[in-house]
PDB file of N, CA and C in Angstrom:
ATOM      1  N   UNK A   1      23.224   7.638 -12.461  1.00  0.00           N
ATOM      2  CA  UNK A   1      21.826   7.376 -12.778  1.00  0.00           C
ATOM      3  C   UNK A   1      21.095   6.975 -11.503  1.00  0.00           C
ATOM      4  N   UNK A   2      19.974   7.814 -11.332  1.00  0.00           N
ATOM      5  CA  UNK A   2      19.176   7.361 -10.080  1.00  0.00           C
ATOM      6  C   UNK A   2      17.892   6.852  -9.994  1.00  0.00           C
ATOM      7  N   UNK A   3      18.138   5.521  -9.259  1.00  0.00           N
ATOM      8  CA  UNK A   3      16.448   5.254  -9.553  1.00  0.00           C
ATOM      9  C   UNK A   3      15.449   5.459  -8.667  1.00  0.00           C
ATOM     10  N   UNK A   4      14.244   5.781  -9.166  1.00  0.00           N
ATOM     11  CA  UNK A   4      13.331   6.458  -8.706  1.00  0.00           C
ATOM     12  C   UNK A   4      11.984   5.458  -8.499  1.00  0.00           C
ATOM     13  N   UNK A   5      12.380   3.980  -8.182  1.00  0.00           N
ATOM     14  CA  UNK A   5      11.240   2.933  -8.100  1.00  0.00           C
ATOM     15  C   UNK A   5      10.308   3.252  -7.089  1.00  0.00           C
ATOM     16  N   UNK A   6       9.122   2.837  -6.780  1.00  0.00           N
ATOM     17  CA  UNK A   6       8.408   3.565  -5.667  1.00  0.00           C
ATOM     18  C   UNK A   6       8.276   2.011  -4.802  1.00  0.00           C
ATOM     19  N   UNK A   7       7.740   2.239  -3.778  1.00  0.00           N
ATOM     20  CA  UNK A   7       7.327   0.925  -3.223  1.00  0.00           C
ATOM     21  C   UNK A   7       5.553   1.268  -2.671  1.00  0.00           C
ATOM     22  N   UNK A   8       4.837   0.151  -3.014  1.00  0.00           N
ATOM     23  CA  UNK A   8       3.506  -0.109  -2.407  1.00  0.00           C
ATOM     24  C   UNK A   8       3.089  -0.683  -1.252  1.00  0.00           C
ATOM     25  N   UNK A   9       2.378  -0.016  -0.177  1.00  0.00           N
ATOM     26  CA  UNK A   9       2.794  -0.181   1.149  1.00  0.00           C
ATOM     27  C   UNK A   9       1.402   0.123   1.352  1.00  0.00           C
ATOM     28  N   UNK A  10       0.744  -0.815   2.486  1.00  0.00           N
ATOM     29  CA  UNK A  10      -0.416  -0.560   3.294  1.00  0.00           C
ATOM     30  C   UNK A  10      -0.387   0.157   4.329  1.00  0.00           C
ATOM     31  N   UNK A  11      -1.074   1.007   4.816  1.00  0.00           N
ATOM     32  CA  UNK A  11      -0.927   1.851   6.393  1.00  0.00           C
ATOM     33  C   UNK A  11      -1.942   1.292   6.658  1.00  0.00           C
ATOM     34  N   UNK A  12      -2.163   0.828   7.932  1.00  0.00           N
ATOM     35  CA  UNK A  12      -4.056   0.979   8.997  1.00  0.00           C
ATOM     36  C   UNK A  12      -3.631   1.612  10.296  1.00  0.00           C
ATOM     37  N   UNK A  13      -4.674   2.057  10.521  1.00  0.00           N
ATOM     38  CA  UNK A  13      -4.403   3.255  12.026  1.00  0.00           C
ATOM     39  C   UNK A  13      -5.863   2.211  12.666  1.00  0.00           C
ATOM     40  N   UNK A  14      -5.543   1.871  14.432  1.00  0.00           N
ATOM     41  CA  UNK A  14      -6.986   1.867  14.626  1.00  0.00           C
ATOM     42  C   UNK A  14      -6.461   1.743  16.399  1.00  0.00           C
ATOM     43  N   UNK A  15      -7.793   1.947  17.110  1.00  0.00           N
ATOM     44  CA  UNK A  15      -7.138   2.240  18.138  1.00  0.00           C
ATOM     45  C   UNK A  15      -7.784   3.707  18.540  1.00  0.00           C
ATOM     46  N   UNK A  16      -8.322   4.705  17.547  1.00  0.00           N
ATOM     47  CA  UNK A  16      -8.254   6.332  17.666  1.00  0.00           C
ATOM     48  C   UNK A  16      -7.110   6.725  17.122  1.00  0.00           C
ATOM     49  N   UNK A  17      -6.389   6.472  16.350  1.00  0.00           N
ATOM     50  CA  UNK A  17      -5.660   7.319  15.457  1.00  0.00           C
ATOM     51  C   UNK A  17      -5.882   7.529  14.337  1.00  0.00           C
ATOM     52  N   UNK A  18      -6.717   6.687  13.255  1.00  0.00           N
ATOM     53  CA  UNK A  18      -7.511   7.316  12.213  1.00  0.00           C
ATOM     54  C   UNK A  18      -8.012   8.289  12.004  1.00  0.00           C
ATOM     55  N   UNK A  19      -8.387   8.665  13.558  1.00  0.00           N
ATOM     56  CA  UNK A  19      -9.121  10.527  13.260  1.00  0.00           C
ATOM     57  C   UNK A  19      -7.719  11.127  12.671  1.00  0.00           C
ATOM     58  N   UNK A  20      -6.480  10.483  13.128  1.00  0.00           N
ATOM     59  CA  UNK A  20      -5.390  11.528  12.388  1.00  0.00           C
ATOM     60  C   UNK A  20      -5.427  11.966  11.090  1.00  0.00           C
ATOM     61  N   UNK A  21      -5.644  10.731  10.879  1.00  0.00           N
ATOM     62  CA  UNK A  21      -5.290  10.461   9.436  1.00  0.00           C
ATOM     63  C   UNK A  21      -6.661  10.464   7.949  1.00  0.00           C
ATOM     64  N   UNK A  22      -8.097  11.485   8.781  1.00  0.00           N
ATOM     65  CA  UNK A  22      -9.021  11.941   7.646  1.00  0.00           C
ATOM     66  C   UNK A  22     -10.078  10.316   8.510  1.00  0.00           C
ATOM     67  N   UNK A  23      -9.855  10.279   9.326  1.00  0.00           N
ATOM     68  CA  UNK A  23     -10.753   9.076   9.644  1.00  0.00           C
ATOM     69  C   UNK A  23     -10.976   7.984   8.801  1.00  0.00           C
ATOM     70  N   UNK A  24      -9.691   7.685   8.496  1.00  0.00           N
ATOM     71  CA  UNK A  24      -9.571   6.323   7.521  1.00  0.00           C
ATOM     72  C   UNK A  24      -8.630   5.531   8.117  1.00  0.00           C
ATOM     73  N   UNK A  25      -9.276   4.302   7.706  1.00  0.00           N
ATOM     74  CA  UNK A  25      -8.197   3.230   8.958  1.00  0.00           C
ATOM     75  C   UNK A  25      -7.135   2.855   7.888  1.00  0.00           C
ATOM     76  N   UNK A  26      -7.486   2.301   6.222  1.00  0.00           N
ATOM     77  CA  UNK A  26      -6.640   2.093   5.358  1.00  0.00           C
ATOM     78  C   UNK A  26      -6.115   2.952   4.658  1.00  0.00           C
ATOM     79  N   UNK A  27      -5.048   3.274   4.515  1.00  0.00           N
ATOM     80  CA  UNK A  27      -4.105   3.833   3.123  1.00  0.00           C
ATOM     81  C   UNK A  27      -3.565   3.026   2.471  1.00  0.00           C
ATOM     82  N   UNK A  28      -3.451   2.998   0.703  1.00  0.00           N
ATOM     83  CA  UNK A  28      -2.767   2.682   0.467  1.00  0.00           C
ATOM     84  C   UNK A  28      -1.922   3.494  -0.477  1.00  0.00           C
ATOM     85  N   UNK A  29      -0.603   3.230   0.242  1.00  0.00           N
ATOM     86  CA  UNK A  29       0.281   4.332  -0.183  1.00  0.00           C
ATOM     87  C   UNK A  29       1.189   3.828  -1.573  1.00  0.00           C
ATOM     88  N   UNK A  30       2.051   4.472  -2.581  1.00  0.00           N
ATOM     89  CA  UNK A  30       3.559   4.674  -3.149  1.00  0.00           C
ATOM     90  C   UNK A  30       3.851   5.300  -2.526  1.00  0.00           C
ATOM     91  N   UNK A  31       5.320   5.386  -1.458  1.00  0.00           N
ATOM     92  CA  UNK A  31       6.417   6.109  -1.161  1.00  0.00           C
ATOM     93  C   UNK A  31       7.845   5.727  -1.983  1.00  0.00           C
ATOM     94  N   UNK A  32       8.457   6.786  -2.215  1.00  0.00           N
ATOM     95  CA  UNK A  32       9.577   6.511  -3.119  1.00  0.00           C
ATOM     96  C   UNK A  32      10.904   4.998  -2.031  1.00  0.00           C
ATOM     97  N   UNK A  33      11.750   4.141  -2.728  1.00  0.00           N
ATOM     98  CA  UNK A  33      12.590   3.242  -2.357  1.00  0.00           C
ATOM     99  C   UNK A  33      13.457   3.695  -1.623  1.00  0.00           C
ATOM    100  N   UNK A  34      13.859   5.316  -2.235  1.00  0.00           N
ATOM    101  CA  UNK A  34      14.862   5.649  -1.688  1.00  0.00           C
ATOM    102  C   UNK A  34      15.029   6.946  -1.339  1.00  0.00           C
ATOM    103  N   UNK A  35      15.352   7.531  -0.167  1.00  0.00           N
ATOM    104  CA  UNK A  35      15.090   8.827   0.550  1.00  0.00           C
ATOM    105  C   UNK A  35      16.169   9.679  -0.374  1.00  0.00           C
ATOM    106  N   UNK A  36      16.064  11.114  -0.134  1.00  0.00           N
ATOM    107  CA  UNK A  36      16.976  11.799  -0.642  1.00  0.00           C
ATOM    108  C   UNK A  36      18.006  11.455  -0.770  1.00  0.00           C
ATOM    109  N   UNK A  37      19.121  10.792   0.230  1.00  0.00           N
ATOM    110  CA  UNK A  37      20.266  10.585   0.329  1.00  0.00           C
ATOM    111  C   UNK A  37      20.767   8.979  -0.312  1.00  0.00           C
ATOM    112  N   UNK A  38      19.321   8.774  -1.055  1.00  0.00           N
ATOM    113  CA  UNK A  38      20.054   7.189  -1.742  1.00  0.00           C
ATOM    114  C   UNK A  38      19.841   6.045  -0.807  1.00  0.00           C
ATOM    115  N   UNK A  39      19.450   6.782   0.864  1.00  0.00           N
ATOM    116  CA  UNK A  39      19.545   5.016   1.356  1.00  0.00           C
ATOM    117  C   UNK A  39      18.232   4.504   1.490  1.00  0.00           C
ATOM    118  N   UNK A  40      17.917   3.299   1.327  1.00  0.00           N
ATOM    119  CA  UNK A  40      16.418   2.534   1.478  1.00  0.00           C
ATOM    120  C   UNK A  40      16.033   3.086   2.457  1.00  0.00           C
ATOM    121  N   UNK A  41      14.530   3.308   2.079  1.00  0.00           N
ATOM    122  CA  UNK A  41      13.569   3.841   2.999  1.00  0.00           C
ATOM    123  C   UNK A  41      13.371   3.212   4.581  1.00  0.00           C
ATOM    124  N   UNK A  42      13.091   3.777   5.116  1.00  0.00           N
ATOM    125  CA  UNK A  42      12.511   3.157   6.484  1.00  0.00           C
ATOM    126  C   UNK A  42      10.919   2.891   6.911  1.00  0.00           C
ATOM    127  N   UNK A  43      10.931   2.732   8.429  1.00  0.00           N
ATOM    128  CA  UNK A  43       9.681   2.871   9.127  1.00  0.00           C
ATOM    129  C   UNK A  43      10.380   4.709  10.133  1.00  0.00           C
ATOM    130  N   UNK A  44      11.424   4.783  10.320  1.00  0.00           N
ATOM    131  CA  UNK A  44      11.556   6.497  10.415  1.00  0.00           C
ATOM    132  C   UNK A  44      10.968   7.048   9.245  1.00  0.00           C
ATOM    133  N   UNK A  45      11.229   6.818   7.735  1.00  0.00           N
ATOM    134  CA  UNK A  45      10.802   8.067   6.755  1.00  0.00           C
ATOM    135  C   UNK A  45       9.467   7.716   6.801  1.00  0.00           C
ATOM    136  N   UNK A  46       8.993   6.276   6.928  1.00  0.00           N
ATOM    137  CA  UNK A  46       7.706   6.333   6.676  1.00  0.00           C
ATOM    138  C   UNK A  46       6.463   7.538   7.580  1.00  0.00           C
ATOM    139  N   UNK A  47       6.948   6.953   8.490  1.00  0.00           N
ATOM    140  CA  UNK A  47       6.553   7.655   9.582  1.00  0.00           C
ATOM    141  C   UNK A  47       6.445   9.845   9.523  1.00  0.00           C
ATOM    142  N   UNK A  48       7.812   9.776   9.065  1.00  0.00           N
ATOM    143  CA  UNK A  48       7.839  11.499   8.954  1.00  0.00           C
ATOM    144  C   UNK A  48       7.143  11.405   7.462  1.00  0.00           C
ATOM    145  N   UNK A  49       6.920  10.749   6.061  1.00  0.00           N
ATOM    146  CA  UNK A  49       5.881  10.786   5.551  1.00  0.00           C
ATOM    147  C   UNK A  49       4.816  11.080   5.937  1.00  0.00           C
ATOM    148  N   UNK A  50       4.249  10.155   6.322  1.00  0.00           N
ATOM    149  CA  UNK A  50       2.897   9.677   7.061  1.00  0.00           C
ATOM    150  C   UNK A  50       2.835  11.526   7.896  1.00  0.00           C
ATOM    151  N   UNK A  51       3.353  11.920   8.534  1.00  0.00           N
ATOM    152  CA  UNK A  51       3.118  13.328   9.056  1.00  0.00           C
ATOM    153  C   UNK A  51       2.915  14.314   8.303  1.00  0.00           C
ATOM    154  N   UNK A  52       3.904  14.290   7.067  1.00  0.00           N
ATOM    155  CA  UNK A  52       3.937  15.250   6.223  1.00  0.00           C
ATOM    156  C   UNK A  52       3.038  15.335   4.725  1.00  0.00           C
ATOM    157  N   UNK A  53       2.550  14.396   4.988  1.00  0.00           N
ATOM    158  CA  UNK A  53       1.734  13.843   3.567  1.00  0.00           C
ATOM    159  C   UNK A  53       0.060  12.998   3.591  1.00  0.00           C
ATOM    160  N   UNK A  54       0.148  12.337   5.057  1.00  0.00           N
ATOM    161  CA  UNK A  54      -1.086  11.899   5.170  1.00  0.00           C
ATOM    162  C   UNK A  54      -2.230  12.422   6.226  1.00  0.00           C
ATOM    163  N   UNK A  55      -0.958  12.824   7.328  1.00  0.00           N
ATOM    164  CA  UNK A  55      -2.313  12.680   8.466  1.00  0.00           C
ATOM    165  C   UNK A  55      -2.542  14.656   7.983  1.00  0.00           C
ATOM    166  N   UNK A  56      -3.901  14.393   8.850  1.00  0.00           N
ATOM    167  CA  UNK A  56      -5.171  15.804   8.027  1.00  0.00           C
ATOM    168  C   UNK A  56      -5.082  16.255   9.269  1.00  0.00           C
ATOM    169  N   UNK A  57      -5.049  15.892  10.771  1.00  0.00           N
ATOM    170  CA  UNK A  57      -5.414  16.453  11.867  1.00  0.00           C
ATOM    171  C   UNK A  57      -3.776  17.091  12.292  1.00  0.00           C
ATOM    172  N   UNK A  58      -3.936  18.440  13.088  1.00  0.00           N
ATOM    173  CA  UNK A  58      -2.925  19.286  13.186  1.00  0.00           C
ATOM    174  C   UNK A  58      -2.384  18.203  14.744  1.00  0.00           C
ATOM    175  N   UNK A  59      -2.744  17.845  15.244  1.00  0.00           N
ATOM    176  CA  UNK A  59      -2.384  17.408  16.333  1.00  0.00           C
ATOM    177  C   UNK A  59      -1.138  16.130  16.606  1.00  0.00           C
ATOM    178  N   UNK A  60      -0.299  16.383  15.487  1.00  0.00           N
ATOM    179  CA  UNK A  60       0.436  15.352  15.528  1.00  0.00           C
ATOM    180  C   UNK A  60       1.279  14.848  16.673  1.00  0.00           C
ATOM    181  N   UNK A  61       1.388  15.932  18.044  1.00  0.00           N
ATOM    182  CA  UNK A  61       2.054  15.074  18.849  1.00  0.00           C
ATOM    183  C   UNK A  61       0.822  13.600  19.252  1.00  0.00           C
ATOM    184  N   UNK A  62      -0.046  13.399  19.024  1.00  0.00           N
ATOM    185  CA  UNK A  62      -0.607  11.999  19.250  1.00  0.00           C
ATOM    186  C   UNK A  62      -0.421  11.257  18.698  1.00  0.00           C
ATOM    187  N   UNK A  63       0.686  11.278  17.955  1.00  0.00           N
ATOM    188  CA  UNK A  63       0.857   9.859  16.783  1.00  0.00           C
ATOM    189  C   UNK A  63       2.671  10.148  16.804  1.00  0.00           C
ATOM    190  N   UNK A  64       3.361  11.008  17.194  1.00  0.00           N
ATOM    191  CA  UNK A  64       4.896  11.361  17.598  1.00  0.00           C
ATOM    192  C   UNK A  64       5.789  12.233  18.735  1.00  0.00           C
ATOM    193  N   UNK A  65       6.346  11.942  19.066  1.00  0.00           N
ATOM    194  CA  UNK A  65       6.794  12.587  20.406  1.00  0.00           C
ATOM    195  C   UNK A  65       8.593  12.778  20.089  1.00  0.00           C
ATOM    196  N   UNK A  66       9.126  13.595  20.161  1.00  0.00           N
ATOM    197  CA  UNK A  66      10.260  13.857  19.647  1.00  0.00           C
ATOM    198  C   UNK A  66      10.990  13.212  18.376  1.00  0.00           C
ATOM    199  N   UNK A  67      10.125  13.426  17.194  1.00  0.00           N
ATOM    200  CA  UNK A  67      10.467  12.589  16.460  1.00  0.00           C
ATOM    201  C   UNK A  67      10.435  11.323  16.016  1.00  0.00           C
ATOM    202  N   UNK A  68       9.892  10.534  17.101  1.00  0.00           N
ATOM    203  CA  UNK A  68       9.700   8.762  17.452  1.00  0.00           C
ATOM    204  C   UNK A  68       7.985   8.694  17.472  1.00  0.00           C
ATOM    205  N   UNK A  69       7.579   7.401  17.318  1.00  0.00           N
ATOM    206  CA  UNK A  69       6.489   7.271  17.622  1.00  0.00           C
ATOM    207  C   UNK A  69       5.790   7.477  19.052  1.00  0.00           C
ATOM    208  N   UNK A  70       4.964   7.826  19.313  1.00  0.00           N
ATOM    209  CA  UNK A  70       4.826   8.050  20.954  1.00  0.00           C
ATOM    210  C   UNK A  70       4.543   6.626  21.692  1.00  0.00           C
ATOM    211  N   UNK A  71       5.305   6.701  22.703  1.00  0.00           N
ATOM    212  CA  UNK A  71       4.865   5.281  24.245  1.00  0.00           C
ATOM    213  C   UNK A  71       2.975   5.084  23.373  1.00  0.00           C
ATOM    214  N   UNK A  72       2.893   4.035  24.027  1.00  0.00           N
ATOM    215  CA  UNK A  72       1.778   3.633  23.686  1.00  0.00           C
ATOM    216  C   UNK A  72       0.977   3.421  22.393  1.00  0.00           C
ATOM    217  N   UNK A  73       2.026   3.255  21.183  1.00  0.00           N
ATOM    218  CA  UNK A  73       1.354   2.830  20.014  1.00  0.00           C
ATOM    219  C   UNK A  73       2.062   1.628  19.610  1.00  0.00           C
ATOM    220  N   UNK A  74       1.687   0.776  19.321  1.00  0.00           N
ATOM    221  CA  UNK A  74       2.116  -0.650  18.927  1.00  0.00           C
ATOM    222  C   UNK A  74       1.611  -0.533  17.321  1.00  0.00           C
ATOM    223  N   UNK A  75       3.457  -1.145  16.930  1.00  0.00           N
ATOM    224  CA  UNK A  75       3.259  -0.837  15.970  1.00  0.00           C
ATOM    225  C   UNK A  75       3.752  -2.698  14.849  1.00  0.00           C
ATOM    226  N   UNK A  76       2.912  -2.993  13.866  1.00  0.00           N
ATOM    227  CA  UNK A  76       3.049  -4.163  13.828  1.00  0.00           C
ATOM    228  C   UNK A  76       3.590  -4.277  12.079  1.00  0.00           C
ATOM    229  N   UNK A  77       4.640  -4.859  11.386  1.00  0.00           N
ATOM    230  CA  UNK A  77       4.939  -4.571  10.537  1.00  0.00           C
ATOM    231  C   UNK A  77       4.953  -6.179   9.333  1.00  0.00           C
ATOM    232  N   UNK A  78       3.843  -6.595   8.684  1.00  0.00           N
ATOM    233  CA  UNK A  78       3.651  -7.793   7.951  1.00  0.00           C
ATOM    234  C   UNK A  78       3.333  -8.605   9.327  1.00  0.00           C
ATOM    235  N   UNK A  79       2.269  -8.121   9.948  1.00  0.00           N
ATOM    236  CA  UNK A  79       1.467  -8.428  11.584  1.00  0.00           C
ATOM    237  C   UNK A  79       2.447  -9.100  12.764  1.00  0.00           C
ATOM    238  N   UNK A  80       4.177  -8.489  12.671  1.00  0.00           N
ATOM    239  CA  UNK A  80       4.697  -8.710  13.199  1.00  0.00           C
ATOM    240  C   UNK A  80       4.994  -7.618  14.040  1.00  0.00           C
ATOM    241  N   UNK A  81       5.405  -7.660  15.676  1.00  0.00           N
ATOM    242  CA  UNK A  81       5.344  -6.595  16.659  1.00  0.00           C
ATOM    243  C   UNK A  81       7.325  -5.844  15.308  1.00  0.00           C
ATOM    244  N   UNK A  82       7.098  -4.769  15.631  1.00  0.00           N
ATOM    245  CA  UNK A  82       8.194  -4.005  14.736  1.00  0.00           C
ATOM    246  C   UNK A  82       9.515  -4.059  15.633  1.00  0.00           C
ATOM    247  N   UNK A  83       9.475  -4.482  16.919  1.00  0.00           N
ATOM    248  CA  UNK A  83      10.725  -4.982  17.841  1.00  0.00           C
ATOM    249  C   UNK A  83      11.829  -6.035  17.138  1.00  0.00           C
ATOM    250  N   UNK A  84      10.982  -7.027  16.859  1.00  0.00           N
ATOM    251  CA  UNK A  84      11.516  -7.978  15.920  1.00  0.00           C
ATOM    252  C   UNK A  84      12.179  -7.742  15.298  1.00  0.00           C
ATOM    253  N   UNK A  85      11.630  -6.746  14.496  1.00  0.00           N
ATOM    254  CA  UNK A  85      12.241  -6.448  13.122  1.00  0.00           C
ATOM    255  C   UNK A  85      12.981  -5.045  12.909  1.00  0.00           C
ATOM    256  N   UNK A  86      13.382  -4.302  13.757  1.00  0.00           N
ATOM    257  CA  UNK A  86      14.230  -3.363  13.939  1.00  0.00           C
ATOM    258  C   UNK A  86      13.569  -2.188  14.048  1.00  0.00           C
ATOM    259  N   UNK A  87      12.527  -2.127  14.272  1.00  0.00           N
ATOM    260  CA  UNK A  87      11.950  -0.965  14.908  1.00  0.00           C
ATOM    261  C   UNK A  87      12.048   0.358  14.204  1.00  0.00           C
ATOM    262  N   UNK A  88      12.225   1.168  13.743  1.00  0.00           N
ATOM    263  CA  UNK A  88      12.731   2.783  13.161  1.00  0.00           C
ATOM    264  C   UNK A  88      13.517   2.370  12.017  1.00  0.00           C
ATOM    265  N   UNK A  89      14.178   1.155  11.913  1.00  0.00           N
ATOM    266  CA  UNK A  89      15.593   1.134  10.867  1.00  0.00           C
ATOM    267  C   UNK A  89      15.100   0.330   9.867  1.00  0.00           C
ATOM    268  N   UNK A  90      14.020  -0.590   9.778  1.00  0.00           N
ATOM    269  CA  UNK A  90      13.409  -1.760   9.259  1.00  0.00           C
ATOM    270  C   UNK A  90      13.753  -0.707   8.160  1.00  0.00           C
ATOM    271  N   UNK A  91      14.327  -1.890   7.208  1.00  0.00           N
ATOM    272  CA  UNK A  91      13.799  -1.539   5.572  1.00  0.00           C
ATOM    273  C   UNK A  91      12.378  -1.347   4.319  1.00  0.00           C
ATOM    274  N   UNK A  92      11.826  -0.905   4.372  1.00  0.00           N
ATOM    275  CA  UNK A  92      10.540  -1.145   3.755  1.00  0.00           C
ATOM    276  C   UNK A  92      10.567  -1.956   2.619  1.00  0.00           C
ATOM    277  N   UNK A  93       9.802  -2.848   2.309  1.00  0.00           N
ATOM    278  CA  UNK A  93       9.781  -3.762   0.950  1.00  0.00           C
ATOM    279  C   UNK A  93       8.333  -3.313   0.361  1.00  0.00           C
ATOM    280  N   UNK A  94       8.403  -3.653  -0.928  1.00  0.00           N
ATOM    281  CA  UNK A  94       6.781  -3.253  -1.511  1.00  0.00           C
ATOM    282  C   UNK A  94       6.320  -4.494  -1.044  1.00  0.00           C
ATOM    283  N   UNK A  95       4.790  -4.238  -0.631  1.00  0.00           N
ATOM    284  CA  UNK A  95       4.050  -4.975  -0.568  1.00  0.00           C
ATOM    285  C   UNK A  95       3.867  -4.704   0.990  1.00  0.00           C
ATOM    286  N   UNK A  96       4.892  -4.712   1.705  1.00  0.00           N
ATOM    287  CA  UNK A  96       4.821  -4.276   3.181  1.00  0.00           C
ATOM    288  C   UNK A  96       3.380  -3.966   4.073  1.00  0.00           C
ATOM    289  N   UNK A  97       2.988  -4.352   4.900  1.00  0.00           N
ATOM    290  CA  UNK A  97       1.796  -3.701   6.004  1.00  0.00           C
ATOM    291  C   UNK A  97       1.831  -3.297   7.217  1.00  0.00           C
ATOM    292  N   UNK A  98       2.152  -1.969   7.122  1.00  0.00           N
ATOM    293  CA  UNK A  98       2.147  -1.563   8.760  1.00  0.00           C
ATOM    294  C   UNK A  98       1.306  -1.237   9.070  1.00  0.00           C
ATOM    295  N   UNK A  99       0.639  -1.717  10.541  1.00  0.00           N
ATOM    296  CA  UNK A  99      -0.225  -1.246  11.334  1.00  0.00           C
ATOM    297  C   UNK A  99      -0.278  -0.852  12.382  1.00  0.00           C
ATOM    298  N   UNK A 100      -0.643   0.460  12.578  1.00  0.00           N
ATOM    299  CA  UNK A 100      -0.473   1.492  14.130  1.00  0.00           C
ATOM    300  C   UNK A 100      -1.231   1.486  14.851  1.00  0.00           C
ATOM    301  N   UNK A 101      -1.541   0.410  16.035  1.00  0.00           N
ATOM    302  CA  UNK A 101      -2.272   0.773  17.252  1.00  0.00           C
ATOM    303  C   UNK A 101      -2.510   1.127  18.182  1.00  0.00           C
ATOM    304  N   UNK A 102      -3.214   2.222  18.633  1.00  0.00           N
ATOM    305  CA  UNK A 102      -2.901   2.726  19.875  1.00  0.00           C
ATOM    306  C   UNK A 102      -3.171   2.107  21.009  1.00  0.00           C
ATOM    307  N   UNK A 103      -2.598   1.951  21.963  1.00  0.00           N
ATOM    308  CA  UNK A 103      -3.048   1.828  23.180  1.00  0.00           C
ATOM    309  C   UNK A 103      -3.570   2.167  24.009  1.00  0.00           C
ATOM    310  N   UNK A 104      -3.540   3.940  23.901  1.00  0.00           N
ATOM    311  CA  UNK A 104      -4.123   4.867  24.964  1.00  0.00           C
ATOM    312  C   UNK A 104      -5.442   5.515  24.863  1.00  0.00           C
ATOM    313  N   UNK A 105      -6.308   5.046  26.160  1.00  0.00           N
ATOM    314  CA  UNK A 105      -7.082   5.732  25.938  1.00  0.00           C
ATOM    315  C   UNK A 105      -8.187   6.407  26.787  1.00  0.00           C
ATOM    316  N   UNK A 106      -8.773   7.041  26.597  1.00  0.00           N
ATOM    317  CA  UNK A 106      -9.345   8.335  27.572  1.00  0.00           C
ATOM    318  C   UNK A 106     -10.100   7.648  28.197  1.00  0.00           C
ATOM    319  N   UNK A 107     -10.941   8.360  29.770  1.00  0.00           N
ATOM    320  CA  UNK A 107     -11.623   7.732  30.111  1.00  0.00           C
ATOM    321  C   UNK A 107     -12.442   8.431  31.036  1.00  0.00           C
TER     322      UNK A 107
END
């Protein structure tokens, strides 16, 4: 028997990455608990979510670079830097708030 609970999760983009994402700084998302393979979600699935499901602009190497988030986005998870807290592997909990800021910018 498999369960199929979802979790409720805030996104904000700001910085210039909202244009990614339909020029909205908030989402609020359901992503499923558990990825295909049964194991708790991440800030990796979130992330390849977030590519495959939210952002509107084709230009996604500005928000990923081989798969990873790209140098220069700080990324903060319940307004904690995501270093802390394991970076790519973090477990997602409902209620969760990640926020993606960029650093880079034109000039």
């Amino acid at each position: 028997m498999s369960e199929t609970t979802d979790l409720a999760i805030t996104v904000e983009f700001s910085g210039g990455l909202e244009m990614l994402f339909a020029d909205k700084k908030r989402h609020s998302l359901s992503i499923p608990a558990k990825d295909k393979d049964g194991r708790s979600t991440n800030i990796a699935y979130l992330i390849d979510y977030l590519c495959k499901n939210t952002m509107r602009d084709p230009r996604q190497e500005l928000f990923v670079l081989d798969n990873h988030i790209r140098p220069g986005i700080l990324v903060l998870i319940n307004d904690a830097d995501w270093e802390l807290e394991g970076e790519e592997a973090y477990e997602l909990q409902d209620g969760d708030s990640i926020f993606f800021v960029s650093t880079l910018h034109g000039g």
